[in-house]
PDB file of N, CA and C in Angstrom:
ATOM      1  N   UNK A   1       0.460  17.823   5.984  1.00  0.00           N
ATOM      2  CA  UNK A   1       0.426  16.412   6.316  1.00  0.00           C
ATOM      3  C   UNK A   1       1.844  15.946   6.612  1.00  0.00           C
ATOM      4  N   UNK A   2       2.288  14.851   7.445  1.00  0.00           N
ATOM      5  CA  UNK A   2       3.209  14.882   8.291  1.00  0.00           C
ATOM      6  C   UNK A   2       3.455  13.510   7.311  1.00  0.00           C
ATOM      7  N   UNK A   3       4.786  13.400   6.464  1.00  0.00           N
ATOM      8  CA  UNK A   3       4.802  11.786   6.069  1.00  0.00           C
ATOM      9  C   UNK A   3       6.277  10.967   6.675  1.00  0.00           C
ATOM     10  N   UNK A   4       6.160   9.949   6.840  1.00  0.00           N
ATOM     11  CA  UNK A   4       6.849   8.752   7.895  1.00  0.00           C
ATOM     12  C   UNK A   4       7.754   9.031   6.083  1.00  0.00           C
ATOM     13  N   UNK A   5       8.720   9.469   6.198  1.00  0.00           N
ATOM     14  CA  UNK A   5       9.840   9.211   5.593  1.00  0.00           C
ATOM     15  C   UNK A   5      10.461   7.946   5.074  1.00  0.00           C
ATOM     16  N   UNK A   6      10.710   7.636   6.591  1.00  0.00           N
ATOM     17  CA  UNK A   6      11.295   6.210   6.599  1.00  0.00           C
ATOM     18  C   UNK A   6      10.859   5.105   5.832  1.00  0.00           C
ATOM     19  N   UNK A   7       9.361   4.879   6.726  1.00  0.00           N
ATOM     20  CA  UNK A   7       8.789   4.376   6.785  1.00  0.00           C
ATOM     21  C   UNK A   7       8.439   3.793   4.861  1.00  0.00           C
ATOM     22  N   UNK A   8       8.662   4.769   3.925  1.00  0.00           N
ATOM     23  CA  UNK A   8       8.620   4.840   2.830  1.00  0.00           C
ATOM     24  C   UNK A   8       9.652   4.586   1.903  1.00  0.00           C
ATOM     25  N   UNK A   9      11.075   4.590   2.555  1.00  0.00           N
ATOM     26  CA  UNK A   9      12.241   4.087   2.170  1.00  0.00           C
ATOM     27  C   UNK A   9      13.340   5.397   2.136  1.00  0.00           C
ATOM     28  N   UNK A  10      12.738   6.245   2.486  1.00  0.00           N
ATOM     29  CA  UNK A  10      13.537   7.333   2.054  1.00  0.00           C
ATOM     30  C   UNK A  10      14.461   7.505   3.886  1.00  0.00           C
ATOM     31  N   UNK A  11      15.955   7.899   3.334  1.00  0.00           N
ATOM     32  CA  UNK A  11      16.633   8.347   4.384  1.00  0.00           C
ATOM     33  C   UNK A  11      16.223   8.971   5.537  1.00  0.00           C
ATOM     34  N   UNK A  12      15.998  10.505   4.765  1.00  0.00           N
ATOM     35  CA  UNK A  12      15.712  11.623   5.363  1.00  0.00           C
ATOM     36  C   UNK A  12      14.787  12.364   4.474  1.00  0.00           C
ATOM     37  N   UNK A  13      14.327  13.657   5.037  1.00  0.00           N
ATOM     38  CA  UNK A  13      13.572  14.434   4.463  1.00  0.00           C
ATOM     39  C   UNK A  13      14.333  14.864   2.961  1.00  0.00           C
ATOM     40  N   UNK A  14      15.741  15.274   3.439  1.00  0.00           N
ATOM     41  CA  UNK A  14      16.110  15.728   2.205  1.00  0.00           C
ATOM     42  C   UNK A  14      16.011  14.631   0.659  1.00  0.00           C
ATOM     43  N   UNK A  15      15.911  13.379   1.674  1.00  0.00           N
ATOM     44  CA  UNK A  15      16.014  12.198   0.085  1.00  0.00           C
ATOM     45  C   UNK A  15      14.513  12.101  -0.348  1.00  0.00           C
ATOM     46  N   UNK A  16      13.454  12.617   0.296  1.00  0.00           N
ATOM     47  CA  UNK A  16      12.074  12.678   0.335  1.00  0.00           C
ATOM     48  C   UNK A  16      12.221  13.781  -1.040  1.00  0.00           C
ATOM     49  N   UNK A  17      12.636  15.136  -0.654  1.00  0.00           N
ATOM     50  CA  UNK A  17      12.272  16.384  -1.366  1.00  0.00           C
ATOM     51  C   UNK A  17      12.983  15.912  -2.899  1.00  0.00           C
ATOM     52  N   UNK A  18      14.706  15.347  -2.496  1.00  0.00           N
ATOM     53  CA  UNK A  18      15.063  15.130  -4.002  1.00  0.00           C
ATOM     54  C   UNK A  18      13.912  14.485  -4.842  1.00  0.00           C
ATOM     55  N   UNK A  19      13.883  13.432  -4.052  1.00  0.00           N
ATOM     56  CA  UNK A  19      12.792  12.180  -4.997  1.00  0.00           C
ATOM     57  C   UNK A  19      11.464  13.119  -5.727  1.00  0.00           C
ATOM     58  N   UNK A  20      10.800  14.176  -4.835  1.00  0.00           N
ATOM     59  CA  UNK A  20       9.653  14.650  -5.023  1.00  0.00           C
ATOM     60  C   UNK A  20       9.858  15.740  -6.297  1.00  0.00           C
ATOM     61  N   UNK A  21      11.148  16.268  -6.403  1.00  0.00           N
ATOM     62  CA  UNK A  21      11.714  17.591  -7.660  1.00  0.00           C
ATOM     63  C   UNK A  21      12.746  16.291  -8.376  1.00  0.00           C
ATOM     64  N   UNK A  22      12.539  15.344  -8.927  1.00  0.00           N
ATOM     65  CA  UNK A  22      13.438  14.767  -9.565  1.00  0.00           C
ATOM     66  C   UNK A  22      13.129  14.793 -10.839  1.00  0.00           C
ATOM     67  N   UNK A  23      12.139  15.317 -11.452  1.00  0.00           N
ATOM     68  CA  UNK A  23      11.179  15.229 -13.072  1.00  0.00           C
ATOM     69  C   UNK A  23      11.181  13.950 -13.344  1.00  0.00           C
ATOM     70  N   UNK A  24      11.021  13.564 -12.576  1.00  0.00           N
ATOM     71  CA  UNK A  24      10.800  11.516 -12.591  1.00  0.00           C
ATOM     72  C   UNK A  24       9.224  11.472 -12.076  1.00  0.00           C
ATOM     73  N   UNK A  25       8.377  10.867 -12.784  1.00  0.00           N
ATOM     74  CA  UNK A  25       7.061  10.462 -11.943  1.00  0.00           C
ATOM     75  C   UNK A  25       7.739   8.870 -11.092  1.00  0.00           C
ATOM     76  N   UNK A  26       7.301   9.068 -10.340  1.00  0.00           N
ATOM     77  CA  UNK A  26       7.296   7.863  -9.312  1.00  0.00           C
ATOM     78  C   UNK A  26       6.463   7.626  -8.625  1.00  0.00           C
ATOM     79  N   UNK A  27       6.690   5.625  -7.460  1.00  0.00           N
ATOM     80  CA  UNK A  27       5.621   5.677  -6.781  1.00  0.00           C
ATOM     81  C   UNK A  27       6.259   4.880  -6.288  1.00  0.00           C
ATOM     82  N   UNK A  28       6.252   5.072  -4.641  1.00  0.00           N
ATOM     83  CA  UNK A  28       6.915   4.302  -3.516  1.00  0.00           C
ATOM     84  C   UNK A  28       5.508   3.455  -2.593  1.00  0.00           C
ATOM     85  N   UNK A  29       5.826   2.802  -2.256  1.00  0.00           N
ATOM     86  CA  UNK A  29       4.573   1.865  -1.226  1.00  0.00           C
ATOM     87  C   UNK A  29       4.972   1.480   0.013  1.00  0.00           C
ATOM     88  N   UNK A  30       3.565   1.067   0.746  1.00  0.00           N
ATOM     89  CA  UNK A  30       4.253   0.857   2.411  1.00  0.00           C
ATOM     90  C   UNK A  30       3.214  -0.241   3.134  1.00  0.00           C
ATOM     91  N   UNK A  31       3.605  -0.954   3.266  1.00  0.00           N
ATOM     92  CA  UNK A  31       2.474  -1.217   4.174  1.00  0.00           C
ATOM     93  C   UNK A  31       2.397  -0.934   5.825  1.00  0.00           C
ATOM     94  N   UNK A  32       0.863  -0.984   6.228  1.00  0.00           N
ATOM     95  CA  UNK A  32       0.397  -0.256   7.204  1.00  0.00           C
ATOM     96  C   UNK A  32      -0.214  -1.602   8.367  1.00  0.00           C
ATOM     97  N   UNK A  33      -0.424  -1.508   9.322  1.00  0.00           N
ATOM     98  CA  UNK A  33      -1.377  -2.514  10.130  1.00  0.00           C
ATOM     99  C   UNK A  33      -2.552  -1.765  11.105  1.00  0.00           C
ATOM    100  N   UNK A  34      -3.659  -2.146  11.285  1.00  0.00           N
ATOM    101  CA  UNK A  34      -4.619  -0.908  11.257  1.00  0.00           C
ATOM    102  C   UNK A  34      -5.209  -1.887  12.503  1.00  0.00           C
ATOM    103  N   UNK A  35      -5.206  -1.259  13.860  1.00  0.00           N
ATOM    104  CA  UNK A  35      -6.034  -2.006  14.751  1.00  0.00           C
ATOM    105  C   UNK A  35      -6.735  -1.346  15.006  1.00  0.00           C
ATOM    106  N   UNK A  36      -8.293  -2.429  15.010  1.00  0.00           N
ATOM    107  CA  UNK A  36      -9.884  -1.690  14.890  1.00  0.00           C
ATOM    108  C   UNK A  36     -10.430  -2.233  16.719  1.00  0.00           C
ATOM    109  N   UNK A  37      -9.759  -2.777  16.787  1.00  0.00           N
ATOM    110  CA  UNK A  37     -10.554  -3.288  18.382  1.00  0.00           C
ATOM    111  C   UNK A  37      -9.196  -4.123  19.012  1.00  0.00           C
ATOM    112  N   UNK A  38      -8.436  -3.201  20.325  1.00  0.00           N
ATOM    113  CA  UNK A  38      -7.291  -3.298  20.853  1.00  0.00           C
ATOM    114  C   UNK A  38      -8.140  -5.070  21.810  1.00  0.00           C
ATOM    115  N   UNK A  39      -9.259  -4.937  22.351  1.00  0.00           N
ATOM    116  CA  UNK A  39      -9.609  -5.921  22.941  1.00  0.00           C
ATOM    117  C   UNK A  39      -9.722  -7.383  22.106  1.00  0.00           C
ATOM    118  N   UNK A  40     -10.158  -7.031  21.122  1.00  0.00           N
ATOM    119  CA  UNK A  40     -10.388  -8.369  20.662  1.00  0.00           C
ATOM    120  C   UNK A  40      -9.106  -8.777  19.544  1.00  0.00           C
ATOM    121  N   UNK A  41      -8.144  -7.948  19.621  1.00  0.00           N
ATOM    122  CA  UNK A  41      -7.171  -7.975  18.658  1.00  0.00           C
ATOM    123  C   UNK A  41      -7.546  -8.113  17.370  1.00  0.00           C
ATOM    124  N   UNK A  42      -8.417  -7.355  17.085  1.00  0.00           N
ATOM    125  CA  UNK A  42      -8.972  -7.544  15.541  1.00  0.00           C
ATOM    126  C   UNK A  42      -7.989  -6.458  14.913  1.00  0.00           C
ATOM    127  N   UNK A  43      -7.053  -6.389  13.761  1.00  0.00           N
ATOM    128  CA  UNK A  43      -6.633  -5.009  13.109  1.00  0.00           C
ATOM    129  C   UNK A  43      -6.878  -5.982  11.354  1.00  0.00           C
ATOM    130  N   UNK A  44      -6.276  -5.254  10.643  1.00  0.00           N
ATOM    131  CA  UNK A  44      -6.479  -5.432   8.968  1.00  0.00           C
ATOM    132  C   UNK A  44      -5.212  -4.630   8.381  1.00  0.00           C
ATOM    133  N   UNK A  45      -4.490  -4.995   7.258  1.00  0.00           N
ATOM    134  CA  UNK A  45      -3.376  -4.404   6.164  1.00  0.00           C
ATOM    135  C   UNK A  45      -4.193  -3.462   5.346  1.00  0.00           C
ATOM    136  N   UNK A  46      -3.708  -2.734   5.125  1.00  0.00           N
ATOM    137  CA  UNK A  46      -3.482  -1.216   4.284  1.00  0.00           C
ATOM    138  C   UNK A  46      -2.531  -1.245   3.640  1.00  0.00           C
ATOM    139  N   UNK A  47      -2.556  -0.650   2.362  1.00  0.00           N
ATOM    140  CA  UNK A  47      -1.297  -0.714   1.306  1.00  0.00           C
ATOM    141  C   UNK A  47      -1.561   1.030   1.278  1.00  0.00           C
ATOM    142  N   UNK A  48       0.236   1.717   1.549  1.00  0.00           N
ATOM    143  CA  UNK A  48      -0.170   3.361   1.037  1.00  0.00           C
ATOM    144  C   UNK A  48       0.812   3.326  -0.321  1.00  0.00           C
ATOM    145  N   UNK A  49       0.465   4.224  -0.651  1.00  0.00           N
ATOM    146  CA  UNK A  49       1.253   4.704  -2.117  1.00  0.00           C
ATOM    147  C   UNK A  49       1.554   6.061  -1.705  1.00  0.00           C
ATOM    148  N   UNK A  50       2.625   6.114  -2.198  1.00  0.00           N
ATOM    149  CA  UNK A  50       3.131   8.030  -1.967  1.00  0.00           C
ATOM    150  C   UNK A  50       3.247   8.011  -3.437  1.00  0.00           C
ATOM    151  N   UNK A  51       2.859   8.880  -4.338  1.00  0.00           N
ATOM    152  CA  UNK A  51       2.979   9.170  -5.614  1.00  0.00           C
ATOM    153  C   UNK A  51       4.303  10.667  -6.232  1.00  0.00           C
ATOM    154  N   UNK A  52       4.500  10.568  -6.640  1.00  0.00           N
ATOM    155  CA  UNK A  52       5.205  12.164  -7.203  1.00  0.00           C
ATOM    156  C   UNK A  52       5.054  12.061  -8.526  1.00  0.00           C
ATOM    157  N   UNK A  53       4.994  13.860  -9.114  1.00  0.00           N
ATOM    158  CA  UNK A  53       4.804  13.838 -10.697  1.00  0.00           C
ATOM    159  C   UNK A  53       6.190  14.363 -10.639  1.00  0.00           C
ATOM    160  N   UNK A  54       7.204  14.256 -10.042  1.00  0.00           N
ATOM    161  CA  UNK A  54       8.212  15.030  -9.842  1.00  0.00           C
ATOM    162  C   UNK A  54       8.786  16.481  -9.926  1.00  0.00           C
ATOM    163  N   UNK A  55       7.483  17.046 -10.483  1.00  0.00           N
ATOM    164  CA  UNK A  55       7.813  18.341 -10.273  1.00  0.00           C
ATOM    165  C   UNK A  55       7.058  19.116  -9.308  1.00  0.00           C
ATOM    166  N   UNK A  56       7.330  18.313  -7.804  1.00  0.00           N
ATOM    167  CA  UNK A  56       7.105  18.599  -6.478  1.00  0.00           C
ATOM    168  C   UNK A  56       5.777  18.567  -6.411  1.00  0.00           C
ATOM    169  N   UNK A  57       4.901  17.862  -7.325  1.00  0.00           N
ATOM    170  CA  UNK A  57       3.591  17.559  -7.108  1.00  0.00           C
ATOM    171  C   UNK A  57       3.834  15.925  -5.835  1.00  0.00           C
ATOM    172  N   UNK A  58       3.238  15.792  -5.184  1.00  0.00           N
ATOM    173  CA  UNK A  58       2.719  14.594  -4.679  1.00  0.00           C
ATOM    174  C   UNK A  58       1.625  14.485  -3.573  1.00  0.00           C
ATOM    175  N   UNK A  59       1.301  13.075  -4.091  1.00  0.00           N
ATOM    176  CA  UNK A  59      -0.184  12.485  -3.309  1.00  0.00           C
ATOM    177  C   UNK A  59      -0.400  11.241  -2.702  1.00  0.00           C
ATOM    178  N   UNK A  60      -0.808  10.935  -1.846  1.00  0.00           N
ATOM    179  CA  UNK A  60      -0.346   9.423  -1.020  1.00  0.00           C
ATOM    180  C   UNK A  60      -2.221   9.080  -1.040  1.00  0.00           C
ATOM    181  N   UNK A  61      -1.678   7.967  -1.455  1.00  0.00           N
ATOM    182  CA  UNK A  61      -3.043   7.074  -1.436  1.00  0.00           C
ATOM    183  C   UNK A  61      -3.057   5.953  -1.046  1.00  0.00           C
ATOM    184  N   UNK A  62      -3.904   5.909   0.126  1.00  0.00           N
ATOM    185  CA  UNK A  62      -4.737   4.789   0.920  1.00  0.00           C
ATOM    186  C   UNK A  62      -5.354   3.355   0.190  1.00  0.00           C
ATOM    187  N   UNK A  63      -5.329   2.572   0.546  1.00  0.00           N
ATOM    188  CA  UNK A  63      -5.798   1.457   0.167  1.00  0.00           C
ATOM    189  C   UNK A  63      -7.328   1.366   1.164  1.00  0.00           C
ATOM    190  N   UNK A  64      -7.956   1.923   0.926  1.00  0.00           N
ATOM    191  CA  UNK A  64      -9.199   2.424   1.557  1.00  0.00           C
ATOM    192  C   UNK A  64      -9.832   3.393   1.477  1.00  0.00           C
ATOM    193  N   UNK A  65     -11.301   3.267   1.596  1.00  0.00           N
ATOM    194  CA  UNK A  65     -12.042   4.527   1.412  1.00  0.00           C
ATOM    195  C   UNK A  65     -13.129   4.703   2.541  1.00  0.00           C
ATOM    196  N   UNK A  66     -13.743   5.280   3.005  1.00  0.00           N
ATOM    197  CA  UNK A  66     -14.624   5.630   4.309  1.00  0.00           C
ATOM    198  C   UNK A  66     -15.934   5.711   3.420  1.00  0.00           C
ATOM    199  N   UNK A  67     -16.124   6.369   2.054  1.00  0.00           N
ATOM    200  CA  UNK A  67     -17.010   5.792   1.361  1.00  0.00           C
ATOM    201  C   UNK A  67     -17.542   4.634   0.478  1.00  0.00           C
ATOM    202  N   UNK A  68     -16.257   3.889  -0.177  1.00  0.00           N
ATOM    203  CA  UNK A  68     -15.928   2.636  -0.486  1.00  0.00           C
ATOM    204  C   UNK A  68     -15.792   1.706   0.013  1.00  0.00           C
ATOM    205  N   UNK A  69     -14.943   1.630   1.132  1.00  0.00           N
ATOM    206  CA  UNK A  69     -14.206   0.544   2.102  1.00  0.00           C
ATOM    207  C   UNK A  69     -13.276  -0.011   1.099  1.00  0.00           C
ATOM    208  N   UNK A  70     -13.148  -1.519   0.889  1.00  0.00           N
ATOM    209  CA  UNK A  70     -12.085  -1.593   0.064  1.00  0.00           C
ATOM    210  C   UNK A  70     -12.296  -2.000  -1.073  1.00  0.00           C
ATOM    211  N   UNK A  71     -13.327  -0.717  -2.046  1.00  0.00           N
ATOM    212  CA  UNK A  71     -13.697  -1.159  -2.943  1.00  0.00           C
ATOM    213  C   UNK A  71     -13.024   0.413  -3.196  1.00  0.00           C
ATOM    214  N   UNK A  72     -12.390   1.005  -2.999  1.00  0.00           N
ATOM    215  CA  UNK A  72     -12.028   2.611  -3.043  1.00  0.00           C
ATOM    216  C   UNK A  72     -10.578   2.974  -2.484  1.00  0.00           C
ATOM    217  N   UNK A  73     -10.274   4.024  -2.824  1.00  0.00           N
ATOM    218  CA  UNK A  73      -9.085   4.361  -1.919  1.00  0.00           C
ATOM    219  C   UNK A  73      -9.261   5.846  -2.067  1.00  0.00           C
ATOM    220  N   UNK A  74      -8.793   6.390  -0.633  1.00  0.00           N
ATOM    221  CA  UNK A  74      -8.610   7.580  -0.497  1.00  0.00           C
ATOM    222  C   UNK A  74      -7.081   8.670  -0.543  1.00  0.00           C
ATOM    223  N   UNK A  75      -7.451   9.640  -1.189  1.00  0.00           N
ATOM    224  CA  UNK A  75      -6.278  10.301  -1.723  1.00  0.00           C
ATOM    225  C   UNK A  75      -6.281  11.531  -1.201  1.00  0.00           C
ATOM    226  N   UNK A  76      -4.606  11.905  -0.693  1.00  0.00           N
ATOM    227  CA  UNK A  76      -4.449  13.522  -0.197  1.00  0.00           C
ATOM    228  C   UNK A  76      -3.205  13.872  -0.809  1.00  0.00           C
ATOM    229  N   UNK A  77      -3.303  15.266  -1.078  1.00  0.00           N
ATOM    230  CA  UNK A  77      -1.892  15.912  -1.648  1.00  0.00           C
ATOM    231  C   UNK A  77      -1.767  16.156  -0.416  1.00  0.00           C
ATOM    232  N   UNK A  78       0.407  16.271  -0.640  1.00  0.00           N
ATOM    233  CA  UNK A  78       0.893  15.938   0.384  1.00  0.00           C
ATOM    234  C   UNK A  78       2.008  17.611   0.342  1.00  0.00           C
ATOM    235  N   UNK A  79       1.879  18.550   1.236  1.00  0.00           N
ATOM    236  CA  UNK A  79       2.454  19.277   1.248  1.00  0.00           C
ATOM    237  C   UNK A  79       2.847  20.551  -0.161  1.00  0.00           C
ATOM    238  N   UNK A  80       1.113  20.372  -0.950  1.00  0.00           N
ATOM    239  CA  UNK A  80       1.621  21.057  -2.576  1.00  0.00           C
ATOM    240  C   UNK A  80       0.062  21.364  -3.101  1.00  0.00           C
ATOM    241  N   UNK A  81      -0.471  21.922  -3.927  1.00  0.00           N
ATOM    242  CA  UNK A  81      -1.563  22.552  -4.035  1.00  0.00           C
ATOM    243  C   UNK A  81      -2.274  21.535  -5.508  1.00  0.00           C
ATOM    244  N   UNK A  82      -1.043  21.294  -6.372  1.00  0.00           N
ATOM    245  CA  UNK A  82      -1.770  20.251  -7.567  1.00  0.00           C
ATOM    246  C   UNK A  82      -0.358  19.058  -7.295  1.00  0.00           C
ATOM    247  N   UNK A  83      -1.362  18.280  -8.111  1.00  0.00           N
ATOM    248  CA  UNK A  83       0.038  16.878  -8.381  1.00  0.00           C
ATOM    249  C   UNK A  83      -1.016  16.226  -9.417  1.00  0.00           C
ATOM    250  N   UNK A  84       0.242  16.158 -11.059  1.00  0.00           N
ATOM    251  CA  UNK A  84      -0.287  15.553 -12.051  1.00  0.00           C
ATOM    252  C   UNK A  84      -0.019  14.170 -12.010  1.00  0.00           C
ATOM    253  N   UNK A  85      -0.823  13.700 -12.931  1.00  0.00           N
ATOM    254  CA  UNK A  85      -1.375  11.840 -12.716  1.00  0.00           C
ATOM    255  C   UNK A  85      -1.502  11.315 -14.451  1.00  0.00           C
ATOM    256  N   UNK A  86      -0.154  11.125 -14.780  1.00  0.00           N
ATOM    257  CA  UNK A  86      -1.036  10.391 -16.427  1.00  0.00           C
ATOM    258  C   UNK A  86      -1.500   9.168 -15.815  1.00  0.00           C
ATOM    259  N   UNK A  87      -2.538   8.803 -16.975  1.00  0.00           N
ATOM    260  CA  UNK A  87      -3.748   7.451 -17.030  1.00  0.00           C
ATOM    261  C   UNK A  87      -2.752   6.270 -16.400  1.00  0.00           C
ATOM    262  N   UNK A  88      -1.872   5.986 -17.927  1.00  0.00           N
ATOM    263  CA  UNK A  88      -1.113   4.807 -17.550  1.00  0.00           C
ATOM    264  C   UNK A  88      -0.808   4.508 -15.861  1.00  0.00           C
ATOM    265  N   UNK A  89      -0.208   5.718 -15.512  1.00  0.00           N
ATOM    266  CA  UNK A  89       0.772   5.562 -13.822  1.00  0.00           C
ATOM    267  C   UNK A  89      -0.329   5.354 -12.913  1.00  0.00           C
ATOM    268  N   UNK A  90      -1.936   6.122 -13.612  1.00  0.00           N
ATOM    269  CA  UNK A  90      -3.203   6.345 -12.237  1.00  0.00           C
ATOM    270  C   UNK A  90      -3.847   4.357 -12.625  1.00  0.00           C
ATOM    271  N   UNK A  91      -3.417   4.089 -13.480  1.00  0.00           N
ATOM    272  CA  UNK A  91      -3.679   2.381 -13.930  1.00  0.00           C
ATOM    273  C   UNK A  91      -2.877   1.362 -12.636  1.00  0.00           C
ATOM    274  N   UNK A  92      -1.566   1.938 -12.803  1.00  0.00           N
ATOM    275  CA  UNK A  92      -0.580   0.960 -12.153  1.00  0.00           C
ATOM    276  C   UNK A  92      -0.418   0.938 -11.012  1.00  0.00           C
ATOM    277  N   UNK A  93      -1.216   2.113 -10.139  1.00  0.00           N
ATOM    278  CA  UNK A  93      -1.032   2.014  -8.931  1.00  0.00           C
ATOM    279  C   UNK A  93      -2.705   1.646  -8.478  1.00  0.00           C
ATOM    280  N   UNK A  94      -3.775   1.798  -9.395  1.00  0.00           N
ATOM    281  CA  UNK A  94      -4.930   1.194  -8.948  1.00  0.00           C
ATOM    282  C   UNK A  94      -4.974  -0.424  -8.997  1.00  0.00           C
ATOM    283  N   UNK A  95      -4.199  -1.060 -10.057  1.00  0.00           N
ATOM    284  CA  UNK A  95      -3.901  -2.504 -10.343  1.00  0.00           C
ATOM    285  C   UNK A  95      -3.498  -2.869  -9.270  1.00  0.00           C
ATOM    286  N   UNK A  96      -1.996  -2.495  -8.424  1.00  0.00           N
ATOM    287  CA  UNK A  96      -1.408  -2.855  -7.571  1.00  0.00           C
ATOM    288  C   UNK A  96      -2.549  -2.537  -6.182  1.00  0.00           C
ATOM    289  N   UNK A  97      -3.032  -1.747  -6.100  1.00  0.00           N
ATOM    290  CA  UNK A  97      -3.718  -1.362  -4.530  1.00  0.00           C
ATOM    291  C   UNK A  97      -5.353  -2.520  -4.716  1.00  0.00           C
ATOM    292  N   UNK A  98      -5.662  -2.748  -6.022  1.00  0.00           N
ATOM    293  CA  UNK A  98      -6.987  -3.726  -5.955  1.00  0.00           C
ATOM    294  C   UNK A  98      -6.124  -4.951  -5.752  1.00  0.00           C
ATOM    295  N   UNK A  99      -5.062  -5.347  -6.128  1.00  0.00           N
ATOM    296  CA  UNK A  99      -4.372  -6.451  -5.978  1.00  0.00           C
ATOM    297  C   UNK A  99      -4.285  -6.904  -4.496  1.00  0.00           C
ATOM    298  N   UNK A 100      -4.046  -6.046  -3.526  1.00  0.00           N
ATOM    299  CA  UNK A 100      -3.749  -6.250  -2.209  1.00  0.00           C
ATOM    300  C   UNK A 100      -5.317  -6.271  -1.437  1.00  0.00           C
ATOM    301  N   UNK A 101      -6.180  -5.434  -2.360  1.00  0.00           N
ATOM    302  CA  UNK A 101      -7.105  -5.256  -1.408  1.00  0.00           C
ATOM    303  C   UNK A 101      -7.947  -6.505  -1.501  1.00  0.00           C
ATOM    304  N   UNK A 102      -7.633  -7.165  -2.767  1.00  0.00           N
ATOM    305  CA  UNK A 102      -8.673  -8.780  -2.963  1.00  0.00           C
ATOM    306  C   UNK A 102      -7.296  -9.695  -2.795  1.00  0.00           C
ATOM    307  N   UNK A 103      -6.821  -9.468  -2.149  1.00  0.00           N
ATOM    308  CA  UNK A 103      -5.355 -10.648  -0.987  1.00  0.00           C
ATOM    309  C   UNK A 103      -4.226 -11.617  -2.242  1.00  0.00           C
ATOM    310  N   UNK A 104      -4.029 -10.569  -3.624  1.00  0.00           N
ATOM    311  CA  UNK A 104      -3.083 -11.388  -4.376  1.00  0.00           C
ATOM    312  C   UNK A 104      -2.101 -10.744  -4.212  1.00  0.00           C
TER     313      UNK A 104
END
C-alpha cells in the first residue's frame, strides 16, 4: 500500500519509517475529500488514521466502511504482516473517528 507521507505530516519516507520503529505507539490523522458525483458536485469528508505500535507494526484506518458506511471504519496494515492495538489506543482513535463521522 502506497501512503501520502506528506499528506500525514511526515517529511519524507525516512521520517515515516523513524516514526513507525520508534517503540512509541502512535497515531497521526488526515483528512480526505471524497467526490461521489463529479457532475453534481456532490463529494463528503473522511477522517484517516495511520496508527503504529512502533515496532514497525502499522495500520491506517478509514473513517468508513463499505459494510457499515459511517457507522464502521475500514482497516489495512500498511506495508507489515501484524500491528498490535492495546484497548485504551483502539478506544481513542474510535472516539475521535465517531466524533467526525456524527460532525463534532
Amino acid at each position: 500500500m502506497m501512503i501520502d507521507y506528506k499528506g500525514f505530516g511526515f517529511v519524507d519516507k525516512d521520517h515515516f519509517l523513524r516514526w513507525r520503529t520508534s517503540f512509541y505507539p502512535d497515531a497521526v490523522y488526515k483528512l480526505k475529500r471524497i467526490v461521489d458525483d463529479e457532475e453534481d458536485n456532490d463529494s463528503f469528508d473522511l477522517i484517516d488514521c495511520l496508527y503504529t505500535d512502533g515496532d514497525d507494526g502499522v495500520m491506517k484506518f478509514t473513517s468508513f466502511s463499505e459494510v457499515f458506511d459511517s457507522y464502521g471504519v475500514s482497516v489495512e496494515l500498511v506495508d507489515c504482516q501484524y500491528c498490535d492495538l492495546s484497548f485504551k489506543f483502539m478506544e481513542k482513535i474510535s472516539r475521535k473517528m465517531k466524533k467526525f463521522n456524527q460532525g463534532k
